[in-house]
C-alpha atoms as a PDB file:
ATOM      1  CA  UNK A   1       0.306 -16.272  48.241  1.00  0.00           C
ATOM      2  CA  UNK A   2       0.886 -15.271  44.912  1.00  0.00           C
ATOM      3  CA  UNK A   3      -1.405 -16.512  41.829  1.00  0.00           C
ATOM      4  CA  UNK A   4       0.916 -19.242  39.582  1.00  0.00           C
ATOM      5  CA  UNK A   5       1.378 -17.916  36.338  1.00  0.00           C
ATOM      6  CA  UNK A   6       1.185 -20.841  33.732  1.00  0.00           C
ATOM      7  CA  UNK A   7       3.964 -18.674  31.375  1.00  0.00           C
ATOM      8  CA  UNK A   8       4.596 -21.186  28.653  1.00  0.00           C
ATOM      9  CA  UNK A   9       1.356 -21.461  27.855  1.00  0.00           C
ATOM     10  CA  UNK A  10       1.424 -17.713  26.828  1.00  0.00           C
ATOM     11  CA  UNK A  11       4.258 -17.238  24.042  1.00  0.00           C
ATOM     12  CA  UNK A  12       5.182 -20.468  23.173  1.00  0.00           C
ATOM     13  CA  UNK A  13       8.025 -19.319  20.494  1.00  0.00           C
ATOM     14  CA  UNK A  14      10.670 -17.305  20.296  1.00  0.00           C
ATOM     15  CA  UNK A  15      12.850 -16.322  23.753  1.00  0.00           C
ATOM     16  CA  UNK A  16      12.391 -12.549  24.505  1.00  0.00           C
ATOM     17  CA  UNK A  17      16.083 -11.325  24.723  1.00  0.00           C
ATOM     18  CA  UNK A  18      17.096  -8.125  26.794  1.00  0.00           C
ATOM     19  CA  UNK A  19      15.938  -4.891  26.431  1.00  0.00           C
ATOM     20  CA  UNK A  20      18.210  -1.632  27.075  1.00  0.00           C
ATOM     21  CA  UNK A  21      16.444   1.067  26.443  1.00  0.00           C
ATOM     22  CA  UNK A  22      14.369   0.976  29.494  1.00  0.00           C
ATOM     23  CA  UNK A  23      11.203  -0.305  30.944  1.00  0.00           C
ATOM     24  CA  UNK A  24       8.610   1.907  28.687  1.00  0.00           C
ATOM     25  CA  UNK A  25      10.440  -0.933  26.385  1.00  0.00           C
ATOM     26  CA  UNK A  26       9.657  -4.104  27.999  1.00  0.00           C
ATOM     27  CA  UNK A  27       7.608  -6.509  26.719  1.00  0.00           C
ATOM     28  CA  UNK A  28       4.781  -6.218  29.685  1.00  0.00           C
ATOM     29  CA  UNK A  29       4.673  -2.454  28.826  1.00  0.00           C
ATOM     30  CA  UNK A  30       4.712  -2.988  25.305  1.00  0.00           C
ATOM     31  CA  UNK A  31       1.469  -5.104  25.596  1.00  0.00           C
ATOM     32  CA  UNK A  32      -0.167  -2.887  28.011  1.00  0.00           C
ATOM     33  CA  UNK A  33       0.431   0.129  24.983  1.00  0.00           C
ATOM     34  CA  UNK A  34      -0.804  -2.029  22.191  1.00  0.00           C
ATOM     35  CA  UNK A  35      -3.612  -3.206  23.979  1.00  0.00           C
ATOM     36  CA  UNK A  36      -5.087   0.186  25.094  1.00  0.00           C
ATOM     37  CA  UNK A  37      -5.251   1.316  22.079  1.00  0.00           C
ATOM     38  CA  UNK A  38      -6.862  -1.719  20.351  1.00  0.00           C
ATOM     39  CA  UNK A  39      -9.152  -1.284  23.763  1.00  0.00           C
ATOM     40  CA  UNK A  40     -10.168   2.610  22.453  1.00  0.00           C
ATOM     41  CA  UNK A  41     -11.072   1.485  18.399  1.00  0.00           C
ATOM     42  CA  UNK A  42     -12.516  -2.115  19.021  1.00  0.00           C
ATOM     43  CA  UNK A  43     -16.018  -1.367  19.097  1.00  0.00           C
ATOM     44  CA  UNK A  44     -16.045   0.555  16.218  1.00  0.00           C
ATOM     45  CA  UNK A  45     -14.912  -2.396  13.746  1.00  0.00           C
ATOM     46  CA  UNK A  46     -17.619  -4.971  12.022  1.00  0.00           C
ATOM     47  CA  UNK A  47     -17.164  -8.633  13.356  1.00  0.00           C
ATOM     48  CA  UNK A  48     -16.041  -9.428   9.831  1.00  0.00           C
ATOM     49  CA  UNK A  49     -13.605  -6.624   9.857  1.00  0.00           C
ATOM     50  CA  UNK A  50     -12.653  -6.777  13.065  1.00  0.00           C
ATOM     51  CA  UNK A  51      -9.592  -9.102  12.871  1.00  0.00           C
ATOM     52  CA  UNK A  52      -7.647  -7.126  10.391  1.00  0.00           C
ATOM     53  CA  UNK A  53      -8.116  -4.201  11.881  1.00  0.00           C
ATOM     54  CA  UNK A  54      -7.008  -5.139  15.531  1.00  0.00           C
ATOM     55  CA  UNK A  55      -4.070  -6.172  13.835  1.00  0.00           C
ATOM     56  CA  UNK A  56      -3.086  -2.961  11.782  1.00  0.00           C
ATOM     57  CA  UNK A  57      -3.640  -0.978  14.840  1.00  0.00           C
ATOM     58  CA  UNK A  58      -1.455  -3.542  16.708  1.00  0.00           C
ATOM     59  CA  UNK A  59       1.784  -2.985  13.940  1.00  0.00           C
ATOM     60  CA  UNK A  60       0.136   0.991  13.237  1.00  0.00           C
ATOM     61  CA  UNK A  61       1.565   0.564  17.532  1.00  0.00           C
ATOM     62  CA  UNK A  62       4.448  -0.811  17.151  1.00  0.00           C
ATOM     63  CA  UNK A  63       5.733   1.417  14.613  1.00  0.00           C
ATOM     64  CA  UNK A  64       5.350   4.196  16.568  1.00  0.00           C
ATOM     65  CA  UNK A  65       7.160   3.025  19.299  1.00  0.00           C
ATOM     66  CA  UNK A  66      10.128   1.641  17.131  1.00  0.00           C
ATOM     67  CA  UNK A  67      11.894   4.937  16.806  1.00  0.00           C
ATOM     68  CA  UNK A  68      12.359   6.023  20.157  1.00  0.00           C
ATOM     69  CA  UNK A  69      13.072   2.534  21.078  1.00  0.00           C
ATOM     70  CA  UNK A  70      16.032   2.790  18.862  1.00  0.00           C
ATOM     71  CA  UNK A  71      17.007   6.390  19.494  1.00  0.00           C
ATOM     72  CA  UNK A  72      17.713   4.998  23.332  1.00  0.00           C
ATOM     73  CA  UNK A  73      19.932   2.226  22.044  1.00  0.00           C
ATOM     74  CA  UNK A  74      17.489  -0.707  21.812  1.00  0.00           C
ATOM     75  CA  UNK A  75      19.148  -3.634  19.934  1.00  0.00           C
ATOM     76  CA  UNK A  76      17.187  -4.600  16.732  1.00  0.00           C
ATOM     77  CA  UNK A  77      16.495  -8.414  17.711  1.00  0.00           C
ATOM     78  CA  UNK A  78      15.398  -7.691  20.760  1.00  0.00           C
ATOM     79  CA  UNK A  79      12.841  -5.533  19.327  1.00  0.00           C
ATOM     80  CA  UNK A  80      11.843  -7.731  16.310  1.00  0.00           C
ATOM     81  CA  UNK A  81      11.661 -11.295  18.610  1.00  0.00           C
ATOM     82  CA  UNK A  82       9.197  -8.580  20.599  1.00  0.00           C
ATOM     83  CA  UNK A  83       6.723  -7.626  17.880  1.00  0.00           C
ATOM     84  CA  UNK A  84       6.759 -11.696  17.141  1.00  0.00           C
ATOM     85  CA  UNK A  85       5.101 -12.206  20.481  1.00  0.00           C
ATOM     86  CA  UNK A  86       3.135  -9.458  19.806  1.00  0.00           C
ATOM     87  CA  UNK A  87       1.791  -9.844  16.296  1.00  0.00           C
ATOM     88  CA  UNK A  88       2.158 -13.857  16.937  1.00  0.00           C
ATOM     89  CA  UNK A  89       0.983 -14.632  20.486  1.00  0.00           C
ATOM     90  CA  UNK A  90      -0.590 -12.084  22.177  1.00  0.00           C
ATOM     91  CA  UNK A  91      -2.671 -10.704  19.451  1.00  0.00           C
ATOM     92  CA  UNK A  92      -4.526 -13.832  18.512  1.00  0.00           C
ATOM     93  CA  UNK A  93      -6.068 -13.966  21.535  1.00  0.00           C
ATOM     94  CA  UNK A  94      -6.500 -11.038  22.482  1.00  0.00           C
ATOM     95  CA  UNK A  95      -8.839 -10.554  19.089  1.00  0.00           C
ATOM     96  CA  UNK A  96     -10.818 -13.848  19.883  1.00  0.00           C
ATOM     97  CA  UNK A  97     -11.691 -12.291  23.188  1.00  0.00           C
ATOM     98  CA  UNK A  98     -11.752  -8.387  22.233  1.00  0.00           C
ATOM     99  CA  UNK A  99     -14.875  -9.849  19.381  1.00  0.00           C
ATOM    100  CA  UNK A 100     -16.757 -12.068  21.936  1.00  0.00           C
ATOM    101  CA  UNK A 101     -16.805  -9.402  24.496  1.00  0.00           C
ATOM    102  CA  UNK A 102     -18.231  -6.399  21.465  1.00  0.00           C
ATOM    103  CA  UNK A 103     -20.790  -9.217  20.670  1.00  0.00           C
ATOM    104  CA  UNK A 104     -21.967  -9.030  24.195  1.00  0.00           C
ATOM    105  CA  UNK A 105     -21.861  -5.230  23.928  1.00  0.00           C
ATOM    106  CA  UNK A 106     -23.845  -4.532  21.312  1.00  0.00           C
ATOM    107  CA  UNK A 107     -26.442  -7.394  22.456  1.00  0.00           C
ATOM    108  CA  UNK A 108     -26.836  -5.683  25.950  1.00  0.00           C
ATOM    109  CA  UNK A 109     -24.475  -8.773  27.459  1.00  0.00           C
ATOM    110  CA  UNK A 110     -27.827 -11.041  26.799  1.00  0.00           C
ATOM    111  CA  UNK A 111     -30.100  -9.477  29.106  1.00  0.00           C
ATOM    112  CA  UNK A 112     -33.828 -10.148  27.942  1.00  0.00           C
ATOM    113  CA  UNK A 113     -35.418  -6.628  26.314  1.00  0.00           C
ATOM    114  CA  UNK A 114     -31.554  -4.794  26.667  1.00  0.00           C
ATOM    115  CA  UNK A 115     -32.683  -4.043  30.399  1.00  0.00           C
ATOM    116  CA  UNK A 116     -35.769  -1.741  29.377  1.00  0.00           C
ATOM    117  CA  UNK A 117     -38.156  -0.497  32.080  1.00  0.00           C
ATOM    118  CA  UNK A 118     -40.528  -3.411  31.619  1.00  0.00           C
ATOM    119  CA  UNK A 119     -37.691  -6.103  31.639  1.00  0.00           C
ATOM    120  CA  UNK A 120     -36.864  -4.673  35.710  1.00  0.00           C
ATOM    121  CA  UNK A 121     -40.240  -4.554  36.484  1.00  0.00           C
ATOM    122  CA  UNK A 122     -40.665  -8.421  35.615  1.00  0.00           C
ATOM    123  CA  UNK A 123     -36.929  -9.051  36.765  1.00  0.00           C
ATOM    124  CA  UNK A 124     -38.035  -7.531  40.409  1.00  0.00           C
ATOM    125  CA  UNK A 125     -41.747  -9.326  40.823  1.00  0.00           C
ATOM    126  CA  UNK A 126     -39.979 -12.764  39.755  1.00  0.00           C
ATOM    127  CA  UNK A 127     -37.601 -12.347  42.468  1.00  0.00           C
ATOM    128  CA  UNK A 128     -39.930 -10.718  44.967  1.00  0.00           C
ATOM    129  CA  UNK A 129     -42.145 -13.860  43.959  1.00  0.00           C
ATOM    130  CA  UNK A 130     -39.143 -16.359  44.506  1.00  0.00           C
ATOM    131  CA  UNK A 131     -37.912 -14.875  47.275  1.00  0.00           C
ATOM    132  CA  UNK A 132     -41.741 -15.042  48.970  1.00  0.00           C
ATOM    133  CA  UNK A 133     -41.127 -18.609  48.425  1.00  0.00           C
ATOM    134  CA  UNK A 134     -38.405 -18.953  49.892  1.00  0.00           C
ATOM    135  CA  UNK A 135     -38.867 -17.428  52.887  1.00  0.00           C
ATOM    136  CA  UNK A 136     -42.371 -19.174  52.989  1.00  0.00           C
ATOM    137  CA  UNK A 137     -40.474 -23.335  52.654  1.00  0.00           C
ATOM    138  CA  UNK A 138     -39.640 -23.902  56.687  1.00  0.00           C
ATOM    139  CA  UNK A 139     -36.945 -26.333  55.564  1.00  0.00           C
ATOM    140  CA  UNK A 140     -35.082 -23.242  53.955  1.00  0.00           C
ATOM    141  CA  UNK A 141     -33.410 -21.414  56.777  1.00  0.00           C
ATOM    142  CA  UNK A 142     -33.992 -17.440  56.210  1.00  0.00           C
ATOM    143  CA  UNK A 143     -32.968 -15.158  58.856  1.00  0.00           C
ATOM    144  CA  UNK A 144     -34.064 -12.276  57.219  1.00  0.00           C
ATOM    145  CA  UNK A 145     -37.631 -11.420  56.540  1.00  0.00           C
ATOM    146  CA  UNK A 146     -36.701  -8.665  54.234  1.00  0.00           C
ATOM    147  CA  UNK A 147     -35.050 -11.511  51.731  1.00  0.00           C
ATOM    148  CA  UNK A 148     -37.860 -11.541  49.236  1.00  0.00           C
ATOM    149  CA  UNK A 149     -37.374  -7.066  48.972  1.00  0.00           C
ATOM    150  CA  UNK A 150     -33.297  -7.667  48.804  1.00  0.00           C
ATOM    151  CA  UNK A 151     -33.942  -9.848  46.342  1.00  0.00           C
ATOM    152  CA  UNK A 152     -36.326  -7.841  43.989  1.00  0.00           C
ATOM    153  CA  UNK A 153     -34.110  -4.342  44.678  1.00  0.00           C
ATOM    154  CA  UNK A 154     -31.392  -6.569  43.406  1.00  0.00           C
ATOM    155  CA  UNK A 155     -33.044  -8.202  40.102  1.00  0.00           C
ATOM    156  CA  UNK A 156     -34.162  -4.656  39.299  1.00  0.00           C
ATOM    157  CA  UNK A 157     -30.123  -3.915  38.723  1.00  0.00           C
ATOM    158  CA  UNK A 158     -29.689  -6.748  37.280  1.00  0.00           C
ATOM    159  CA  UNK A 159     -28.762  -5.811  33.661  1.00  0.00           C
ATOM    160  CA  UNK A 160     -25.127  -3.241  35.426  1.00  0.00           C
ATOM    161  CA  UNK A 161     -24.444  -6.584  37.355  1.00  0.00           C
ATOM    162  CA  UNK A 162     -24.475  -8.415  34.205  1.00  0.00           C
ATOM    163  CA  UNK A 163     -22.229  -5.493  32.655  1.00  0.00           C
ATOM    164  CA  UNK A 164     -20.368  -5.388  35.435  1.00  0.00           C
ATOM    165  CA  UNK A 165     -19.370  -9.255  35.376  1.00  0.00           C
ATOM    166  CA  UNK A 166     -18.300  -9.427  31.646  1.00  0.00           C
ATOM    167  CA  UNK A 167     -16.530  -6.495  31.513  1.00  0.00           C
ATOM    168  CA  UNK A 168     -14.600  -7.870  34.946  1.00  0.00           C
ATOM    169  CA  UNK A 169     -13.613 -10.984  32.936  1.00  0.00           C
ATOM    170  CA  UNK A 170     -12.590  -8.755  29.942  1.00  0.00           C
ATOM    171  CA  UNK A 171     -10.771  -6.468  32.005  1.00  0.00           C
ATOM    172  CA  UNK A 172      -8.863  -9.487  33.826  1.00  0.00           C
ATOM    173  CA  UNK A 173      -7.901 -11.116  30.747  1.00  0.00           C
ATOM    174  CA  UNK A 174      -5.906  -7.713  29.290  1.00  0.00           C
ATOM    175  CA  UNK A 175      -4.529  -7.510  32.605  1.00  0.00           C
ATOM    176  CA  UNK A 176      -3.390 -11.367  32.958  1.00  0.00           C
ATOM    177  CA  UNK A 177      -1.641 -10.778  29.423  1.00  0.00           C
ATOM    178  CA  UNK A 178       0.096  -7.777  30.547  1.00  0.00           C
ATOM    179  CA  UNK A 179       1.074  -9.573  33.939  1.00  0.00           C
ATOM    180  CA  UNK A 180       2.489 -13.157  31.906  1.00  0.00           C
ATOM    181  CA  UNK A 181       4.565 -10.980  29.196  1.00  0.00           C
ATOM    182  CA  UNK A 182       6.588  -9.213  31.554  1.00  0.00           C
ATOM    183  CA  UNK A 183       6.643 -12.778  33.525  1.00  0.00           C
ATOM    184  CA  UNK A 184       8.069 -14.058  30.739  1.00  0.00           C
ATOM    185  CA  UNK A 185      10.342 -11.806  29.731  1.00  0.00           C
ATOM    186  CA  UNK A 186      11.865 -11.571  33.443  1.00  0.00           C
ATOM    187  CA  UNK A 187      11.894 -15.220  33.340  1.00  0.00           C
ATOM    188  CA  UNK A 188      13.666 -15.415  30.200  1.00  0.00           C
ATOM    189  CA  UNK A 189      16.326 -13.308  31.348  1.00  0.00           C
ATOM    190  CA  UNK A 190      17.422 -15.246  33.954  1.00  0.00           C
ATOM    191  CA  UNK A 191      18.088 -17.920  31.604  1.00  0.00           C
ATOM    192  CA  UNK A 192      20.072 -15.866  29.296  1.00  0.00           C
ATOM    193  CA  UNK A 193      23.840 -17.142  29.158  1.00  0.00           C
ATOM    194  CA  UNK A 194      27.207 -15.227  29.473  1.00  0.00           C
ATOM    195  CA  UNK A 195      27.503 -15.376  25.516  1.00  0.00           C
ATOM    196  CA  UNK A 196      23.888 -14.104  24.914  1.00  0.00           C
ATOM    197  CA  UNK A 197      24.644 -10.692  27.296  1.00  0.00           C
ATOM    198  CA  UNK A 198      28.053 -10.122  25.465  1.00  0.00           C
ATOM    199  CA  UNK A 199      25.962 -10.675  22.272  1.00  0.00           C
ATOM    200  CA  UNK A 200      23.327  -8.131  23.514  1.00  0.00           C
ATOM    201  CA  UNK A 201      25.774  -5.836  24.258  1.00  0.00           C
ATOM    202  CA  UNK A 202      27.774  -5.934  21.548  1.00  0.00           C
ATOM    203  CA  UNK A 203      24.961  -4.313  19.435  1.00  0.00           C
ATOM    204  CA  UNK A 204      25.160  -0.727  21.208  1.00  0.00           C
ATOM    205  CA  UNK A 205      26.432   2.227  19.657  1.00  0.00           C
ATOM    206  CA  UNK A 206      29.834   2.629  19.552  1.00  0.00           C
ATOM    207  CA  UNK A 207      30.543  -0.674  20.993  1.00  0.00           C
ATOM    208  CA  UNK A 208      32.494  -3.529  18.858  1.00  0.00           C
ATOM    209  CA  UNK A 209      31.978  -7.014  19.123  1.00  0.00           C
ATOM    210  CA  UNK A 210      34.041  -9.011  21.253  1.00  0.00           C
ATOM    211  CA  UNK A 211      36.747 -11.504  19.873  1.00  0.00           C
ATOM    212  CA  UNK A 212      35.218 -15.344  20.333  1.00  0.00           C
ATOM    213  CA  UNK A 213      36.479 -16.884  23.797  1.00  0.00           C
ATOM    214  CA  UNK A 214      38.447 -19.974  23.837  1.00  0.00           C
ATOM    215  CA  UNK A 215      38.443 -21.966  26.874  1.00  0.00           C
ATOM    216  CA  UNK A 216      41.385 -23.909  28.091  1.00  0.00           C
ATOM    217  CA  UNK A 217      40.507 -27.365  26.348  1.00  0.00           C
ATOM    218  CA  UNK A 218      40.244 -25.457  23.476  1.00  0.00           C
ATOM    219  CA  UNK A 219      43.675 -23.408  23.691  1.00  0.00           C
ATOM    220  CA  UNK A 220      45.727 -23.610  20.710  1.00  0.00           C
ATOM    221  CA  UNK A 221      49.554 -25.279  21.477  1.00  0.00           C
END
């Protein structure tokens, strides 16, 4: 079964409305483009600096992407509700997160010494010591004699698994972002009315707007 995706909670404003110029356009793909490239600068920005300059390379992203956007017929409120979610949703926390997880970076994700060769050494004799123990307490079922050795080759990796484990989370949170946009947006759709397509559609090249419709209680006698 499928993981529920709590969309709302996402981008609370502004509906999304439809995009035709193509999928490099929707709003899932649009995050996943912003994103990477906030993904390639981020650790080179201050802490103090960091917020502005997610941001300008965020809009520097969007700007780029504008033109051919509207050289293949994108509608222009489509494309400016999409740099509100951007700019005004997705941003915000993706900054939040993106400065957290370059603290942890540059601190070695909190392992004690960065991980040097002495920190392993005393990582691996505290678990061979523990898992001596352990094996040692008869009311702790063991079926492995080896435990205490498993458990010291283990320790001595600890600082990658520690890596490995934040950047996982980091990794998961871009990707959940990406995944609830274009949830969002397909959502949204759906919801859209006969008016708002005709609306849409009506801002194409070439393509005039249609005359208001009058429905039969509203006929003029």
């Amino acid at each position: 079964m499928s993981e529920k995706i709590d969309v709302p909670d996402l981008i609370p404003s502004s509906a999304v409305g439809i995009n035709l110029a193509g999928a490099d356009y929707d709003l899932g793909n649009v995050i996943y483009r912003v994103l990477t490239e906030c993904e390639h600068r981020r650790r080179s920005f201050p802490a103090d600096q960091a917020e502005r300059m997610l941001l300008g390379i965020a809009r520097q992203k969007l700007d780029e992407l504008r033109p051919g956007y509207v050289e293949l017929g994108g509608s222009a409120p489509y494309w400016e509700s999409l740099e509100r979610e951007v700019l005004g949703n997705v941003m915000p926390r993706y900054v939040r997160r993106g400065i957290e997880q370059t603290r942890l970076e540059e601190r070695d994700y909190g392992v004690w010494r960065r991980g040097d060769m002495l920190a392993r050494v005393l990582f691996s004799v505290g678990a061979l010591t523990v898992g001596g123990i352990i094996i040692a307490l008869p009311f702790i079922p063991v079926f492995e004699n080896a435990f205490a050795f498993f458990s010291a080759f283990a320790a001595w990796f600890y600082p990658e698994l520690q890596k490995t484990m934040h950047d996982a989370k980091h990794t998961r949170l871009l990707n959940r972002m990406v995944t609830e946009g274009q949830a969002y947006q397909t959502l949204n759709q759906k919801l859209l009315t006969g008016a708002a397509l005709d609306e849409a559609f009506a801002m194409l090249p070439g393509r005039t707007p249609k005359p208001p419709r009058i429905d039969e209680d509203q006929s003029i006698h």
